[in-house]
N, C-alpha and C. Protein backbone atom coordinates (compact mmCIF):
# COMPACT_ATOMS: atom_id res chain seq x y z
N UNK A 1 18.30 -53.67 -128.88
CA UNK A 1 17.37 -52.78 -128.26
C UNK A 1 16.88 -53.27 -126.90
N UNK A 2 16.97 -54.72 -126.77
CA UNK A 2 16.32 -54.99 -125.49
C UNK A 2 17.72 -54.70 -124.31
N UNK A 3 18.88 -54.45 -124.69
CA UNK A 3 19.61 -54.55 -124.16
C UNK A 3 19.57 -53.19 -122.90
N UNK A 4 19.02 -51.96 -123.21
CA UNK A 4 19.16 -51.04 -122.68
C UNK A 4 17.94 -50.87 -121.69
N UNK A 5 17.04 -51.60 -121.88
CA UNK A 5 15.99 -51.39 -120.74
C UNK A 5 16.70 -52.75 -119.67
N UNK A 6 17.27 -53.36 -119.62
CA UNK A 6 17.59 -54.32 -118.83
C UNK A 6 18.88 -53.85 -118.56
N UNK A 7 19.73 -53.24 -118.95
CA UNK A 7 20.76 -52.21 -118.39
C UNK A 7 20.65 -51.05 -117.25
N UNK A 8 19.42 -50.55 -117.72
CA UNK A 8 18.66 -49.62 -116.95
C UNK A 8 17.95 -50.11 -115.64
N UNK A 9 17.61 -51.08 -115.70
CA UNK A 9 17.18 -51.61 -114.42
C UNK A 9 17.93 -52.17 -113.58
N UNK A 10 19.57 -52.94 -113.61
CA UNK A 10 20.43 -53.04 -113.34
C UNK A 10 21.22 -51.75 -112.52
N UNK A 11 21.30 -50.98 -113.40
CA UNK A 11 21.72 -49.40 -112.62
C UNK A 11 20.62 -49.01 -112.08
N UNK A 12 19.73 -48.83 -112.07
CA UNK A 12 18.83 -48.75 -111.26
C UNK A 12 18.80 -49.63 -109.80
N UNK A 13 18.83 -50.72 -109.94
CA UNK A 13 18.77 -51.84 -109.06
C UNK A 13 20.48 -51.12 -108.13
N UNK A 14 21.60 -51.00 -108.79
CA UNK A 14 23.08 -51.05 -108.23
C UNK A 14 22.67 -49.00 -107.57
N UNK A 15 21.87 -48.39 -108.01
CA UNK A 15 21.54 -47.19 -107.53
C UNK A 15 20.86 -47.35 -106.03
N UNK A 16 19.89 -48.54 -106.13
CA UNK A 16 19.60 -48.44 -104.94
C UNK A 16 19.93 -49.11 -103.85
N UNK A 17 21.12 -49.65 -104.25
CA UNK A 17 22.05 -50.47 -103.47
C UNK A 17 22.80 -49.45 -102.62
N UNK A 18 23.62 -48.86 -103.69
CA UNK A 18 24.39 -47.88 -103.25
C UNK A 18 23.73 -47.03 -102.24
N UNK A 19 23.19 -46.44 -102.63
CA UNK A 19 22.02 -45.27 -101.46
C UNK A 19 21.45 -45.90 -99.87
N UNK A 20 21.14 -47.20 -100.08
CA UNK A 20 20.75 -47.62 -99.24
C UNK A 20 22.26 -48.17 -98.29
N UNK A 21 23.61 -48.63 -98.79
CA UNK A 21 24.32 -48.63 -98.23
C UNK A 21 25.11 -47.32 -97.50
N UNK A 22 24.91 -46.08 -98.09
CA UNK A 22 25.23 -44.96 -97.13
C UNK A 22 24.41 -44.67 -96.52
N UNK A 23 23.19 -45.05 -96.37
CA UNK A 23 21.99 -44.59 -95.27
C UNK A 23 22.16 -45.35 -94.31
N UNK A 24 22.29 -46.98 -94.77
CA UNK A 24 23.11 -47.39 -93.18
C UNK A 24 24.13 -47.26 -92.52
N UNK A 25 25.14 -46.91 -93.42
CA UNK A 25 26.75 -46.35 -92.69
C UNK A 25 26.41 -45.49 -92.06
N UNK A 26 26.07 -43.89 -92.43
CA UNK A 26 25.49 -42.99 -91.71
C UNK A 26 24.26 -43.45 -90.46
N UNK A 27 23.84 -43.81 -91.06
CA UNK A 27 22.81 -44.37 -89.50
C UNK A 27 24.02 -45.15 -88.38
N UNK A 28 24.34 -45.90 -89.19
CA UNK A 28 25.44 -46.69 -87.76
C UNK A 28 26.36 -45.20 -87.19
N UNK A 29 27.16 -45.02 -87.83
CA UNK A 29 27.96 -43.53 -87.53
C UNK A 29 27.00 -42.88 -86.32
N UNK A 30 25.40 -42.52 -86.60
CA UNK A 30 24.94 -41.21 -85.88
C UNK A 30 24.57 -41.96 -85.05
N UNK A 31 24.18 -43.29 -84.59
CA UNK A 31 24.02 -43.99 -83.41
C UNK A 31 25.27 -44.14 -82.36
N UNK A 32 26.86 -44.47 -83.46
CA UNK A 32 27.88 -43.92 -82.57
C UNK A 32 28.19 -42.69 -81.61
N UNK A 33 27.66 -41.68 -82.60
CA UNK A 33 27.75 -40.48 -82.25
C UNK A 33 27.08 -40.30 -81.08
N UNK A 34 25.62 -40.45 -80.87
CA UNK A 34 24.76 -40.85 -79.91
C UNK A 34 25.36 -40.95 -78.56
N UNK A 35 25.55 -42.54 -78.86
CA UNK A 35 26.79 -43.02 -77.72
C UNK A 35 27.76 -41.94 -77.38
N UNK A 36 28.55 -41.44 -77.92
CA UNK A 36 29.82 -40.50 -77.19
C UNK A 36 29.13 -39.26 -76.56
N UNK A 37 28.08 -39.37 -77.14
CA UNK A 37 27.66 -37.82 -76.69
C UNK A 37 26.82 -38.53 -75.38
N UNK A 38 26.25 -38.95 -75.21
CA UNK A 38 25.83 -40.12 -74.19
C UNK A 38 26.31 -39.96 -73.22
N UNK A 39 28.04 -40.54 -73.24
CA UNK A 39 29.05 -40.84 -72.28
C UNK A 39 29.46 -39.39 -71.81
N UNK A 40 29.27 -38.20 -72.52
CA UNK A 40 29.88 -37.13 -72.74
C UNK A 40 29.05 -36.05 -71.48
N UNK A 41 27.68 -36.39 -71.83
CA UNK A 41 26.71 -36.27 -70.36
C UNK A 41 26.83 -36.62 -69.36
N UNK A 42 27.29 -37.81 -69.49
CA UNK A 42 27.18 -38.66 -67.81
C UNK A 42 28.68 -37.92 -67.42
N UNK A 43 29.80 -37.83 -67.82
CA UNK A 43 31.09 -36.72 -67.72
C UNK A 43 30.82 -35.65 -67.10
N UNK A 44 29.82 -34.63 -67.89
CA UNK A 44 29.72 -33.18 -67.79
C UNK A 44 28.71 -33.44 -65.89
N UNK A 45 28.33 -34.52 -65.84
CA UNK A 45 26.94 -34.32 -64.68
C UNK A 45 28.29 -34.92 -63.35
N UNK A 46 29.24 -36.13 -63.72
CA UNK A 46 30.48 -36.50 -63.10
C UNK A 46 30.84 -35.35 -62.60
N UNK A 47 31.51 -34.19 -63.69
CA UNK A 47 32.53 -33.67 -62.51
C UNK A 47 31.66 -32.44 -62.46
N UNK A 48 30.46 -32.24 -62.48
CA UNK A 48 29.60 -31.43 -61.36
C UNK A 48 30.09 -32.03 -60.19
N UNK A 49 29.79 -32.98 -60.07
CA UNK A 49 29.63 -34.05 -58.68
C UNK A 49 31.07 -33.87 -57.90
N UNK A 50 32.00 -34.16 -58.84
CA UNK A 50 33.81 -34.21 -58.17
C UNK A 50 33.74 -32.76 -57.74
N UNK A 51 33.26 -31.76 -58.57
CA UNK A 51 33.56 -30.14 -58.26
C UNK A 51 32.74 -29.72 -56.65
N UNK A 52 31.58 -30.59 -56.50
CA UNK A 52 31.48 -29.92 -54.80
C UNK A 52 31.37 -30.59 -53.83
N UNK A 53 32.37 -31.76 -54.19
CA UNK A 53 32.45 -32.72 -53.09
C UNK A 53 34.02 -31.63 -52.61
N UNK A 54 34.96 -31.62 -52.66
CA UNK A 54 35.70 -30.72 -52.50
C UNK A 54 35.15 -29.81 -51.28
N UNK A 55 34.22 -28.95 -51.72
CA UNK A 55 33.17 -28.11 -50.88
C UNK A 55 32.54 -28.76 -49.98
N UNK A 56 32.10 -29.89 -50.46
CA UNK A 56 31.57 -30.43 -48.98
C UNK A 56 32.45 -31.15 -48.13
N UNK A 57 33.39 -31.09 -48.09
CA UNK A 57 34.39 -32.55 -47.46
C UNK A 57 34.61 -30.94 -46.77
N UNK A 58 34.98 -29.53 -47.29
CA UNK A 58 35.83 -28.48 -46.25
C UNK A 58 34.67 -28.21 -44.96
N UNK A 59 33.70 -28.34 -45.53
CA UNK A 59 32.41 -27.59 -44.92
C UNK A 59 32.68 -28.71 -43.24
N UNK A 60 32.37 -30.05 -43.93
CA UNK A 60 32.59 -30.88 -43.25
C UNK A 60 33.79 -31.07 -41.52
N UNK A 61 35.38 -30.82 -42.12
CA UNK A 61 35.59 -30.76 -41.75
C UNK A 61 36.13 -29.77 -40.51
N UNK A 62 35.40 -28.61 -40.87
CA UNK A 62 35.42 -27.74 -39.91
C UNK A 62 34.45 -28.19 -38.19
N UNK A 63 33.41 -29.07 -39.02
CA UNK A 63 32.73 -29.82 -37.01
C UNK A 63 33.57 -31.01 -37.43
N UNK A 64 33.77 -31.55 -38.30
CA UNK A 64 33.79 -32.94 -37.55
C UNK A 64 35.65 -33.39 -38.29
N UNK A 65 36.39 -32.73 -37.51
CA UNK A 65 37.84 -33.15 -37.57
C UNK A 65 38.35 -34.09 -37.35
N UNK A 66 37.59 -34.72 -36.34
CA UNK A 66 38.48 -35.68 -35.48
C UNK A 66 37.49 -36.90 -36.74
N UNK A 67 37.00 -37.21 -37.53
CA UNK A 67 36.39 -37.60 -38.61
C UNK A 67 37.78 -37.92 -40.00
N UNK A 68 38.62 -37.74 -39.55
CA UNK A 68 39.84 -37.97 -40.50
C UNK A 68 39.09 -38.75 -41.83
N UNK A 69 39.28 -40.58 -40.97
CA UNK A 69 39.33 -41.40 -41.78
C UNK A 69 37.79 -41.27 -43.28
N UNK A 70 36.98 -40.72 -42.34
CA UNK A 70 35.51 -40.72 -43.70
C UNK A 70 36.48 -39.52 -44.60
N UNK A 71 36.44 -38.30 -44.26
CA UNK A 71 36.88 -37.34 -45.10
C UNK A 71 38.09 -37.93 -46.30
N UNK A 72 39.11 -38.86 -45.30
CA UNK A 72 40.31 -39.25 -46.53
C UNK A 72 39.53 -40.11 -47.56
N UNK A 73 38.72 -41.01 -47.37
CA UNK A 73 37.97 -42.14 -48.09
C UNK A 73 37.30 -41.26 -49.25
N UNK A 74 36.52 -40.10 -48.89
CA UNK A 74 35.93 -39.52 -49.82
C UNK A 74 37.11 -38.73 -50.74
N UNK A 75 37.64 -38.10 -50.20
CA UNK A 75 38.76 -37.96 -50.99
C UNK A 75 39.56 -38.87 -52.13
N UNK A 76 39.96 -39.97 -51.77
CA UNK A 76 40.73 -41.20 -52.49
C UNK A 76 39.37 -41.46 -53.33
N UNK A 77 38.13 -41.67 -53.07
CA UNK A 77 37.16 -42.22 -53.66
C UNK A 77 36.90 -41.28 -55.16
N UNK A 78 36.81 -40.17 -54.72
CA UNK A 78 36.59 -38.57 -55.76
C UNK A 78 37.74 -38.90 -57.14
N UNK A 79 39.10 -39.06 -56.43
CA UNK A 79 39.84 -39.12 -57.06
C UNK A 79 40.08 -40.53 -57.92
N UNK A 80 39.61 -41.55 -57.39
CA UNK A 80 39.98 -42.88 -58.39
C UNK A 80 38.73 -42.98 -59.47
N UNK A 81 37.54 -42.03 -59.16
CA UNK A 81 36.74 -41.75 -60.31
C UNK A 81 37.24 -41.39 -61.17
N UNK A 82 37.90 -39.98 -60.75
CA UNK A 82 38.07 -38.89 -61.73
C UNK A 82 39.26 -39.61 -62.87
N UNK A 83 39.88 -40.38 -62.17
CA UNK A 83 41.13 -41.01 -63.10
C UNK A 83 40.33 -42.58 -63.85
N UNK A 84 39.03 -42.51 -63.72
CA UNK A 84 38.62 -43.84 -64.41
C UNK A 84 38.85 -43.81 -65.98
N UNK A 85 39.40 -44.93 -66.42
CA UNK A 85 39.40 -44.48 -68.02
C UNK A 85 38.31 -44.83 -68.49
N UNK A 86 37.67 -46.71 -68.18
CA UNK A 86 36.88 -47.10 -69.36
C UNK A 86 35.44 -46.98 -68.93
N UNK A 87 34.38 -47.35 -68.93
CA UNK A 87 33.06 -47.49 -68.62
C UNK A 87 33.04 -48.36 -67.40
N UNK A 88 33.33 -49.57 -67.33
CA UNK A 88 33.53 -50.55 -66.35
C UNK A 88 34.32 -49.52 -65.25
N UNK A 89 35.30 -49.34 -65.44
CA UNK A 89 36.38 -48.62 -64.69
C UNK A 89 35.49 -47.39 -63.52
N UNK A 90 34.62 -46.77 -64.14
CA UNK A 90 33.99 -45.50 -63.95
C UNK A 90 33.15 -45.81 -63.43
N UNK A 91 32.56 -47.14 -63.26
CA UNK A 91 31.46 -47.45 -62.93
C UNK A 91 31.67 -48.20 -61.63
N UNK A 92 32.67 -48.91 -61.50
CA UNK A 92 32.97 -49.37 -60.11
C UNK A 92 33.69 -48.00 -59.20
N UNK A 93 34.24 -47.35 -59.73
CA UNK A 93 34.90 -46.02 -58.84
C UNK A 93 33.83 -45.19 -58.62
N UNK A 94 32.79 -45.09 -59.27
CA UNK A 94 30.96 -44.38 -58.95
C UNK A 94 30.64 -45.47 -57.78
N UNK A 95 30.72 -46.53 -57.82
CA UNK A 95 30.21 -47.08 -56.88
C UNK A 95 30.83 -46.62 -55.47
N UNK A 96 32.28 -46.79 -55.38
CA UNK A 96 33.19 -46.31 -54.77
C UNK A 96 32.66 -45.07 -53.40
N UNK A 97 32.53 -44.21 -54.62
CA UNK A 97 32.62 -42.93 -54.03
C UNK A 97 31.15 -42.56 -53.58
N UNK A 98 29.81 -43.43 -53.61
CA UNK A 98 28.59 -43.36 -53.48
C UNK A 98 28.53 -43.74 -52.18
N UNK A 99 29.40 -45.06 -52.18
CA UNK A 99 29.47 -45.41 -50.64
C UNK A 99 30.05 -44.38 -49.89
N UNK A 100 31.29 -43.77 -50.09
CA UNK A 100 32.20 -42.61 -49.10
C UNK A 100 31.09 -41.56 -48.70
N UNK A 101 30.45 -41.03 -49.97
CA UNK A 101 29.27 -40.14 -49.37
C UNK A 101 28.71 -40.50 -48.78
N UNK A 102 27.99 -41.72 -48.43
CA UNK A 102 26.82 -42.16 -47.48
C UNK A 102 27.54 -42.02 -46.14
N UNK A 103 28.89 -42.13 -46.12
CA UNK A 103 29.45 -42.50 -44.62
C UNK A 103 29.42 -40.40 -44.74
N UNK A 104 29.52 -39.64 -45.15
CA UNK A 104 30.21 -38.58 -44.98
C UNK A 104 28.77 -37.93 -44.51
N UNK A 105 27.53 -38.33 -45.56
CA UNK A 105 26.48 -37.90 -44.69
C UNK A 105 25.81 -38.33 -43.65
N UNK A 106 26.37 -39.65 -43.43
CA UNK A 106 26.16 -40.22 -41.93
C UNK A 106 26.58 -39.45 -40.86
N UNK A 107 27.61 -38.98 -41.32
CA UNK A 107 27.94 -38.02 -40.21
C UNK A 107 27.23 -36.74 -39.42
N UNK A 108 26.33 -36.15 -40.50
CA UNK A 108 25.68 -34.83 -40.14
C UNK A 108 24.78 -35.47 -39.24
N UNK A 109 24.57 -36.49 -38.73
CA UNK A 109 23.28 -37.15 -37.74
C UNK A 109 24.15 -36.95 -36.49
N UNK A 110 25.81 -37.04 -36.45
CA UNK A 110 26.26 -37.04 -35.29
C UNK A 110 26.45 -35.65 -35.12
N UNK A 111 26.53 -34.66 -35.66
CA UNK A 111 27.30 -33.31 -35.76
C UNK A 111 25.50 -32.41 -35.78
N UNK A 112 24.70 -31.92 -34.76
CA UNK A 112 23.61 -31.24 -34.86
C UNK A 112 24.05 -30.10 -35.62
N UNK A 113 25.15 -29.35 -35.21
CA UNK A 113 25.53 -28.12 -35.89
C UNK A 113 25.64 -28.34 -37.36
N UNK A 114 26.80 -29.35 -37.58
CA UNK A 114 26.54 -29.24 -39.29
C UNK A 114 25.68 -29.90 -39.73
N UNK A 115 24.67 -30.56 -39.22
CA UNK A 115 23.12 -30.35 -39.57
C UNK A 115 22.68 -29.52 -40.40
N UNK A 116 22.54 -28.86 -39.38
CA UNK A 116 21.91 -26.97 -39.42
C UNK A 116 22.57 -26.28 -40.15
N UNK A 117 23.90 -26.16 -40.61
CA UNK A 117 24.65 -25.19 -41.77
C UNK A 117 23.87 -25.14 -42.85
N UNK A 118 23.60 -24.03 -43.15
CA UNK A 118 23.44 -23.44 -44.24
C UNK A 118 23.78 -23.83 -45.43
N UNK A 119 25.18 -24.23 -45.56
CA UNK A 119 25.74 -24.47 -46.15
C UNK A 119 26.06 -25.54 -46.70
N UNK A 120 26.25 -26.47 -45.15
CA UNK A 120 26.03 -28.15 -45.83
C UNK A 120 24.86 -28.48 -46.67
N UNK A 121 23.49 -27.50 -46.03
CA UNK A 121 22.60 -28.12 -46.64
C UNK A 121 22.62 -27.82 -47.82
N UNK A 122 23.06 -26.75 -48.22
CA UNK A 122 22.84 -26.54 -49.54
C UNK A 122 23.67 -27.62 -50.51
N UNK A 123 24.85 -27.46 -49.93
CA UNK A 123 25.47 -28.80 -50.74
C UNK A 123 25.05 -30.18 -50.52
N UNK A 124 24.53 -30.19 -49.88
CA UNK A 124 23.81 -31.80 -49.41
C UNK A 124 22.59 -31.19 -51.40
N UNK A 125 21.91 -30.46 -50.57
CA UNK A 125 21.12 -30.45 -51.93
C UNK A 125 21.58 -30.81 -53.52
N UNK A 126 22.33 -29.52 -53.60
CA UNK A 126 23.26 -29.63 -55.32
C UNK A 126 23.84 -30.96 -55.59
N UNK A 127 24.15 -31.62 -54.22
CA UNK A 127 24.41 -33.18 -55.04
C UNK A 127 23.88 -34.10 -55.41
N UNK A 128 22.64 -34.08 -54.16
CA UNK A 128 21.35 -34.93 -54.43
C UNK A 128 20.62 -34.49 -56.04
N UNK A 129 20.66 -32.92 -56.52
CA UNK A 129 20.25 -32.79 -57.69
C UNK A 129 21.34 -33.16 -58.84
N UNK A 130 22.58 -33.09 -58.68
CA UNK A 130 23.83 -33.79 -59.29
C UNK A 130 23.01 -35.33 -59.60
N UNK A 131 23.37 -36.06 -58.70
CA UNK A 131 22.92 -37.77 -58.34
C UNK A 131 21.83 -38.08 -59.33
N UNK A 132 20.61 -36.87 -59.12
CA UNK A 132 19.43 -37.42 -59.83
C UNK A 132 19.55 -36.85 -61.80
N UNK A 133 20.54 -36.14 -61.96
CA UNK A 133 21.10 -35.79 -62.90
C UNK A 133 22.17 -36.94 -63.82
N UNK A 134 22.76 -37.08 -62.62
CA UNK A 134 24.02 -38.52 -62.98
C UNK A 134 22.79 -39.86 -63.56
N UNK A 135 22.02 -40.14 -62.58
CA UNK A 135 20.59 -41.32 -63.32
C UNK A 135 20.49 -41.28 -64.41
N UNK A 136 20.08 -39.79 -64.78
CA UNK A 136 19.06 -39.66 -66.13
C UNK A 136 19.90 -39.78 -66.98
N UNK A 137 21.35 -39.23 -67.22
CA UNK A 137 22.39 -39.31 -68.09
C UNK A 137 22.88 -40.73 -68.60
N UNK A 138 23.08 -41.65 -67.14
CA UNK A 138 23.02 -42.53 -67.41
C UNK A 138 22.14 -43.62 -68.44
N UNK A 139 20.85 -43.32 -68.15
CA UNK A 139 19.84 -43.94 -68.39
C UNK A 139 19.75 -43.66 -69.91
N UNK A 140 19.81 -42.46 -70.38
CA UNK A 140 20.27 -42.07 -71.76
C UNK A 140 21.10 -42.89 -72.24
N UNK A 141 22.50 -42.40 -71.19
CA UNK A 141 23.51 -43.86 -72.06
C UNK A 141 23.20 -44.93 -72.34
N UNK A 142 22.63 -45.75 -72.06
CA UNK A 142 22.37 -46.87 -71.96
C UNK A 142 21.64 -46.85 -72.96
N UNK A 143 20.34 -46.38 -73.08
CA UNK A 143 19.13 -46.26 -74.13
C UNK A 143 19.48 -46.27 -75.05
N UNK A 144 20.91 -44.91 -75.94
CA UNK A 144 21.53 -44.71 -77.07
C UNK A 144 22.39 -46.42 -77.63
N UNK A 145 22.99 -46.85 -76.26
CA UNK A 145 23.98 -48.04 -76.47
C UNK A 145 22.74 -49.17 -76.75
N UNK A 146 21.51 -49.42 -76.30
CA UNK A 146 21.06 -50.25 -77.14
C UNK A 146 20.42 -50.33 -77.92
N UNK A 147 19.98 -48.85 -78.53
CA UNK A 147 19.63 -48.87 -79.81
C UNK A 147 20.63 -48.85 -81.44
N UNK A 148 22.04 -48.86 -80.63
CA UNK A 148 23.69 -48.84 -81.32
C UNK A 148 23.55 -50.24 -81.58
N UNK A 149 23.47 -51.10 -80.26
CA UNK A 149 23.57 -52.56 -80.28
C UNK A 149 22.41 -53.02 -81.17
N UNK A 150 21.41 -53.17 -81.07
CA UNK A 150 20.36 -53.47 -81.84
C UNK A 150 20.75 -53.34 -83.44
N UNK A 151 21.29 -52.03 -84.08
CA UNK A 151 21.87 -51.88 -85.11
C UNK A 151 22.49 -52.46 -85.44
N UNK A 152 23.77 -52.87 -84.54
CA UNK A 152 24.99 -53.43 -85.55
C UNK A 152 24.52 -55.05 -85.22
N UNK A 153 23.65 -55.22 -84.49
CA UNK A 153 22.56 -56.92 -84.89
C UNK A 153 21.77 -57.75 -85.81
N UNK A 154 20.90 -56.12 -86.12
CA UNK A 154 19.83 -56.42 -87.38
C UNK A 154 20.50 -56.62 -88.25
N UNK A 155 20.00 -58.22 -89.18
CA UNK A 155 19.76 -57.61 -91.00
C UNK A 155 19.50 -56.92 -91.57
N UNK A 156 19.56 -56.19 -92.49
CA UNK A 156 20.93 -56.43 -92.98
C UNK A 156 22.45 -55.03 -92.43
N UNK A 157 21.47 -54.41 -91.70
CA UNK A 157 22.89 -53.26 -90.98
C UNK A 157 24.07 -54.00 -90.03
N UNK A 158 24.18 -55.06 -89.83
CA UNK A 158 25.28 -55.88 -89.01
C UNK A 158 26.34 -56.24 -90.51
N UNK A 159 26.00 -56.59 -91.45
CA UNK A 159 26.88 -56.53 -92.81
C UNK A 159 27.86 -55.11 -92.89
N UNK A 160 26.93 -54.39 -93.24
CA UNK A 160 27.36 -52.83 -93.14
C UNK A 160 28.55 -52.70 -91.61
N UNK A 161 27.55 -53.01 -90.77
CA UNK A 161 28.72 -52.85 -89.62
C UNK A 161 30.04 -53.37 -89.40
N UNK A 162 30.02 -54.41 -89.74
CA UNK A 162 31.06 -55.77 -90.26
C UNK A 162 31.96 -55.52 -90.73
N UNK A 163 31.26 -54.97 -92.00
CA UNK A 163 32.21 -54.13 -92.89
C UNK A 163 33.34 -53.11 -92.59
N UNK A 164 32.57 -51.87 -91.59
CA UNK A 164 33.66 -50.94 -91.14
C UNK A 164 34.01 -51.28 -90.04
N UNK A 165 33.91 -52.36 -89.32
CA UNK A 165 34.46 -52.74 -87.77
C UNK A 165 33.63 -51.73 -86.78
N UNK A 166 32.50 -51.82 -87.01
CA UNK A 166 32.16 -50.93 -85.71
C UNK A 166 31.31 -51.61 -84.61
N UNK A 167 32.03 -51.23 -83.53
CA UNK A 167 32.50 -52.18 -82.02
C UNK A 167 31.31 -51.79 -80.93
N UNK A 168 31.33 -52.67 -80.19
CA UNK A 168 30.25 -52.47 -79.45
C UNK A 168 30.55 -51.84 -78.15
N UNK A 169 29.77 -51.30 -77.63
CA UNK A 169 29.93 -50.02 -76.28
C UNK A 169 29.87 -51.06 -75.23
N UNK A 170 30.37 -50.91 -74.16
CA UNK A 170 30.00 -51.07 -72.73
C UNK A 170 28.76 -50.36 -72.20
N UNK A 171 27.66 -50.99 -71.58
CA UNK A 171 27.14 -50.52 -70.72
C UNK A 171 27.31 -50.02 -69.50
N UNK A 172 26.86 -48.89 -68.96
CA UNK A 172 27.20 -48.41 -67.60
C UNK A 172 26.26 -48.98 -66.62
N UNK A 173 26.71 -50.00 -65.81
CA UNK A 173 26.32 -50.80 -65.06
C UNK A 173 26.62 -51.01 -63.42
N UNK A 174 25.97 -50.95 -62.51
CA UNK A 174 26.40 -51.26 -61.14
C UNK A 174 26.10 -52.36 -61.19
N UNK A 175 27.79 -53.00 -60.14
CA UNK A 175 27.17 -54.44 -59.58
C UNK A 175 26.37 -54.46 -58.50
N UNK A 176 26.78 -54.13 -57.05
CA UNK A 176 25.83 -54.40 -56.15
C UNK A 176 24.48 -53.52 -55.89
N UNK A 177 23.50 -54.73 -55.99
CA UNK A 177 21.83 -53.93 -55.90
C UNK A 177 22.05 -52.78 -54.67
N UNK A 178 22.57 -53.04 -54.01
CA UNK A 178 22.61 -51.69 -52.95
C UNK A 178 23.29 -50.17 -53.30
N UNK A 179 24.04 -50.61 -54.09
CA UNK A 179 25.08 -49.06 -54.95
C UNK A 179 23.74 -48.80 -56.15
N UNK A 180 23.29 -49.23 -56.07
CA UNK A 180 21.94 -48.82 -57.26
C UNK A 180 21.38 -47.30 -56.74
N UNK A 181 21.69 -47.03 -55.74
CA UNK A 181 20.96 -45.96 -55.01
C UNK A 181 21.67 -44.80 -54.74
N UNK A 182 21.35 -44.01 -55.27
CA UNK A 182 21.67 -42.15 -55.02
C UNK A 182 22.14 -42.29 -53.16
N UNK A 183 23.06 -42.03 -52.77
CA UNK A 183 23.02 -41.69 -51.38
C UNK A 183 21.59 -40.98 -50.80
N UNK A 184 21.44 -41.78 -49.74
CA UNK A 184 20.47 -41.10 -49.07
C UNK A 184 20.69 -39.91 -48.09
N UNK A 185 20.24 -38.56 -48.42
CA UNK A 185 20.71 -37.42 -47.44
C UNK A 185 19.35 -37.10 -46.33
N UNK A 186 19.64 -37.40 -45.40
CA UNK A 186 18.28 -36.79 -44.26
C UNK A 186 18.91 -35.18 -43.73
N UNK A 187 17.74 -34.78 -43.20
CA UNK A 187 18.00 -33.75 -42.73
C UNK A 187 17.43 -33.59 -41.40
């Protein structure tokens, strides 16, 4: 007779083992999830950005032609983003192409007319709101990736993690303190 109340607490005890081990799998899982959807933002706000640089490089070169070399740079720059595969990768080709813009809006200081376009400005705008869009996405990423990291750290969810191999993210990171900065657009 004593056998079944000490049986019972045993399954009991292996009940709440169990439960508590799919609440952390699933927790690790939806912190993954997090992350991709994360990366998946900073993407969707990316090729905003690739989609009217295009537009601004034409706008561009209608005053300032003899401007070859900035226009090709932004060009090559647009494009070795767009082909970045990993986080690191994406993150130095962002740097890349942050610089090409600064030279491309350096230019509207020499060009009074495309100054004044209508048009540049507007795209000068949509990117600067792109840029401050690209931040916040970022900044998300990051936030999700270390509350992922933190997870697969703690006791006892790093066991759990261990268990199914689940790997740690890259942060989206600039190296030089000066690429830290949204291009500056004057008007």
């Amino acid at each position: 007779m004593l056998i079944w109340p000490i049986l019972g607490v045993i399954v009991l005890v292996l009940i709440v083992v169990v439960l508590w081990f799919i609440a952390t799998y699933n927790g690790l899982v939806r912190r993954r999830v997090q992350c991709d959807n994360g990366w998946a933002q900073i993407d969707v706000q990316l090729k905003r950005r690739y989609d009217l640089i295009p537009n601004l490089v034409e706008t561009v070169k209608g005053y300032a032609a003899h401007e070859k070399g900035t226009l090709e740079a932004v060009i090559k720059a647009r494009q070795q983003a767009i082909d970045a595969s990993s986080v690191k990768d994406q993150a130095l080709a962002e740097n890349l192409l942050t610089g090409a813009l600064r030279q491309l809006f350096a230019l509207s200081e020499r060009y009074p007319d495309l100054k004044a376009n209508q048009n540049f400005m507007q795209l000068q705008e949509e990117l600067v709101s792109t840029e401050n869009k690209i931040g916040f996405a970022r900044q998300h990423y990051n936030d999700v990736v270390t509350g992922y990291h933190t997870a697969l750290a703690i006791f006892p969810s790093n066991v759990v993690a261990g268990m199914f191999a689940f790997a740690k993210r890259e942060f989206f990171e600039i190296e030089a303190a000066a690429e830290r900065q949204a291009p500056k657009v004057q008007f």
